[in-house]
Structures are given as C-alpha cells and as structure tokens.
Protein backbone atom coordinates (compact mmCIF):
# COMPACT_ATOMS: atom_id res chain seq x y z
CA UNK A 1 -74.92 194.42 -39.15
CA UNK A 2 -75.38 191.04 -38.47
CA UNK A 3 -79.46 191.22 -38.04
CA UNK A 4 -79.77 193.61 -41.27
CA UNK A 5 -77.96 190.44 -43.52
CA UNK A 6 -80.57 188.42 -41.82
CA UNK A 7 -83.26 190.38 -43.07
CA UNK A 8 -81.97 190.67 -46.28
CA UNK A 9 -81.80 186.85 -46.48
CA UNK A 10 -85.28 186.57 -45.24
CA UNK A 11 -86.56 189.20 -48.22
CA UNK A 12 -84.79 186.87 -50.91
CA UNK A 13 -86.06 183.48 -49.39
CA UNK A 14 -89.92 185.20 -49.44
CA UNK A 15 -89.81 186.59 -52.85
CA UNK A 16 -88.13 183.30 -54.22
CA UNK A 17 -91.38 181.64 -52.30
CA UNK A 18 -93.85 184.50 -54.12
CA UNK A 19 -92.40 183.54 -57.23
CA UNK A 20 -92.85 179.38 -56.77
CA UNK A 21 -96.29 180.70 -55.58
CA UNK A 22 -97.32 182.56 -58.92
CA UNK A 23 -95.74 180.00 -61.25
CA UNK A 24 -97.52 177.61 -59.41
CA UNK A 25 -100.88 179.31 -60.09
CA UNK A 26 -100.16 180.23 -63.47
CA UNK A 27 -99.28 176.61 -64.79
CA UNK A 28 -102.28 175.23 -62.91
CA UNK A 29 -104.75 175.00 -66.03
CA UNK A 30 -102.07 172.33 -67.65
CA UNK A 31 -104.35 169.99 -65.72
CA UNK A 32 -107.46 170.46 -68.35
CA UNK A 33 -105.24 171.95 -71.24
CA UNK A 34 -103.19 168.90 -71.38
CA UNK A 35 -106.36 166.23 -71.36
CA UNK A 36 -108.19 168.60 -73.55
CA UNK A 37 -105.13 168.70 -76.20
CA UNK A 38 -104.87 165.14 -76.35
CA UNK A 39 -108.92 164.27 -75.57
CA UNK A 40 -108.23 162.36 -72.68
CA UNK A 41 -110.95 163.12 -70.51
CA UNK A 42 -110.84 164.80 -67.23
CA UNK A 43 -107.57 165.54 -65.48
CA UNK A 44 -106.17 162.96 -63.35
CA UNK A 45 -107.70 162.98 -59.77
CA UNK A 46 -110.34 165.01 -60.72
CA UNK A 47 -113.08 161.95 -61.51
CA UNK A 48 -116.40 162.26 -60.29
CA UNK A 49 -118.12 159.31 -59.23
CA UNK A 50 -119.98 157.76 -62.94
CA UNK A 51 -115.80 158.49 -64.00
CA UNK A 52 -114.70 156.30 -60.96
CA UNK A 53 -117.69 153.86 -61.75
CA UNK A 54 -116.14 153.80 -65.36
CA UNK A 55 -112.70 153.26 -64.59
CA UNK A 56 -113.05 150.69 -61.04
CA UNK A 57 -116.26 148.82 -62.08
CA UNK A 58 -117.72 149.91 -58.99
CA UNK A 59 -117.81 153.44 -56.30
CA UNK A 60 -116.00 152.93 -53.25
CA UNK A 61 -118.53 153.09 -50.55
CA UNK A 62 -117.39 155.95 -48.13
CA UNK A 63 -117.07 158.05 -51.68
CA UNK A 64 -120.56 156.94 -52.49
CA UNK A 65 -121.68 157.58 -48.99
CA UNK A 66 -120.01 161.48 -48.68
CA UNK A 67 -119.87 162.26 -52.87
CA UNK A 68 -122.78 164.62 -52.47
CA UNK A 69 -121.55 166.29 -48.93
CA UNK A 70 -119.60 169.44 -50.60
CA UNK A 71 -120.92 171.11 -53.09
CA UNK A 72 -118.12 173.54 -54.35
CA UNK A 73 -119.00 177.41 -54.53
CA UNK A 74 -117.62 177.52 -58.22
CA UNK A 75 -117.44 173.88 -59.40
CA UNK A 76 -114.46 172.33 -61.04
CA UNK A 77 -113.16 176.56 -61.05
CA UNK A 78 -114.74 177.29 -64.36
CA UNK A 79 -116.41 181.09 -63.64
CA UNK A 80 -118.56 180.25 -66.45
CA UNK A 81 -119.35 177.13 -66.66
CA UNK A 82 -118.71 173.33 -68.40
CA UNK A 83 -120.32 175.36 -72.06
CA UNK A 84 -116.99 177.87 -71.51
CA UNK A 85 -114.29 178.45 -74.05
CA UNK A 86 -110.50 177.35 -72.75
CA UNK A 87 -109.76 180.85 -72.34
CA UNK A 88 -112.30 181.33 -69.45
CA UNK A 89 -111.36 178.05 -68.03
CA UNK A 90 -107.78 178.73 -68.01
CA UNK A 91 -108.39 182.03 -66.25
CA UNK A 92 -110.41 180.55 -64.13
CA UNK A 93 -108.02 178.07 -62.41
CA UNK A 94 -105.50 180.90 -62.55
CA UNK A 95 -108.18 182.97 -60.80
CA UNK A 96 -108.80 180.25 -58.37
CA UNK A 97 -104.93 179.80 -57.63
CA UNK A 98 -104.29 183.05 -56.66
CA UNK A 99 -107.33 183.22 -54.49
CA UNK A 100 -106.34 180.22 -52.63
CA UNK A 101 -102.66 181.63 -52.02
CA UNK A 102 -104.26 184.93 -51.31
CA UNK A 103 -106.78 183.18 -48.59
CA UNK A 104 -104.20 180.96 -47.28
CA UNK A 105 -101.40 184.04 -46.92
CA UNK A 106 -104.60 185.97 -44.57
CA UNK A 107 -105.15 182.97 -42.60
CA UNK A 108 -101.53 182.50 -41.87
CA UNK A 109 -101.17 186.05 -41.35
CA UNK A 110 -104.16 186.27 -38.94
CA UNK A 111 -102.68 183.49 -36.80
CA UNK A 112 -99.18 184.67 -36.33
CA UNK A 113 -100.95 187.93 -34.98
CA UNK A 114 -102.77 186.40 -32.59
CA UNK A 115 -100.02 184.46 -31.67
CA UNK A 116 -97.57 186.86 -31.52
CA UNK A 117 -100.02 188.80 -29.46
CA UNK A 118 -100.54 186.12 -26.48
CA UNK A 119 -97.00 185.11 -26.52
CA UNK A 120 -95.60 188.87 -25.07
C-alpha cells in the first residue's frame, strides 16, 4: 500500500514539474515582448558585443577574444529571422523552449538508463 502512495506522490510531484516546465517555455518571449513594448532595446543579458561596447565603453577581453567561437544554429531563436513579425518571434522562443526541455528530458533519460544498467 505503502509503495503505491509513493508512486502516486511521485506522479503529482512530476506533473507539477511538467507544468513549471511549460509555463516556463511559454512566458519565455516576455524577454523581447517586454523591451519591444517599451523600445528598450535588446533583452537584458542578451547584448552582443557593439551593445556591450555601448553600454561599458569598452569589450571585456576574454569576450572579445571567444565572441565569434559559437555561432548559434538558429540565432537569437527567431526561425525567421531579425526582418520577422512578433508573432514568429514569439513562437520561436516558445519553439526553442520546448526543444530545450525536450533535449534535456532525452539526455537525462539516456543517462539514468545507462546507469541503471551498470549499477545491477
């Protein structure tokens, strides 16, 4: 009895986790709708390195030295580009969130597997 309340526990603690997830991912785009509503620039955080120039006077040298390392596989997570409307860019980081939990959920999955598996 005592392992099937246990369970049940488990079930309410992952969907209250699913749901933080998904909220999480949906409010994501407040980052550029917020800056956009009140033309403030880019989102906090998310300067590149003429913003940083802007803002310090100068571009901190390991930034300057590593700024063009990554390049991003869909930059700043607009699908269609800097030209799109707010509606694709919104979408976009809500596509992006769910992605990244998605991706993160398979790695995590993948481990405890293997783990699982060499620990019997």
């Amino acid at each position: 009895m005592q392992k099937r309340e246990t369970a049940h526990r488990m079930t309410k603690t992952q969907k209250k986790l699913w749901i933080g997830l998904i909220i999480m991912a949906l409010i994501s785009p407040l980052g550029i709708v917020v800056p956009e509503l009140f033309n403030s620039g880019d989102a906090w955080g998310e300067w590149g390195t003429e913003t940083l120039h802007k803002l310090l006077g100068y571009i901190p040298e390991g930034l300057r030295k590593y700024a063009d390392f990554w390049k991003a596989p869909v930059p700043d997570y607009i699908l269609g580009g800097e030209e799109s409307s707010m509606t694709i860019k919104v979408i976009s980081y809500i596509t992006s969130g769910l992605v990244g939990i998605l991706a993160v959920t398979l790695v995590i999955y993948l481990i405890s597997k293997v783990v699982i598996k060499n620990g019997k």
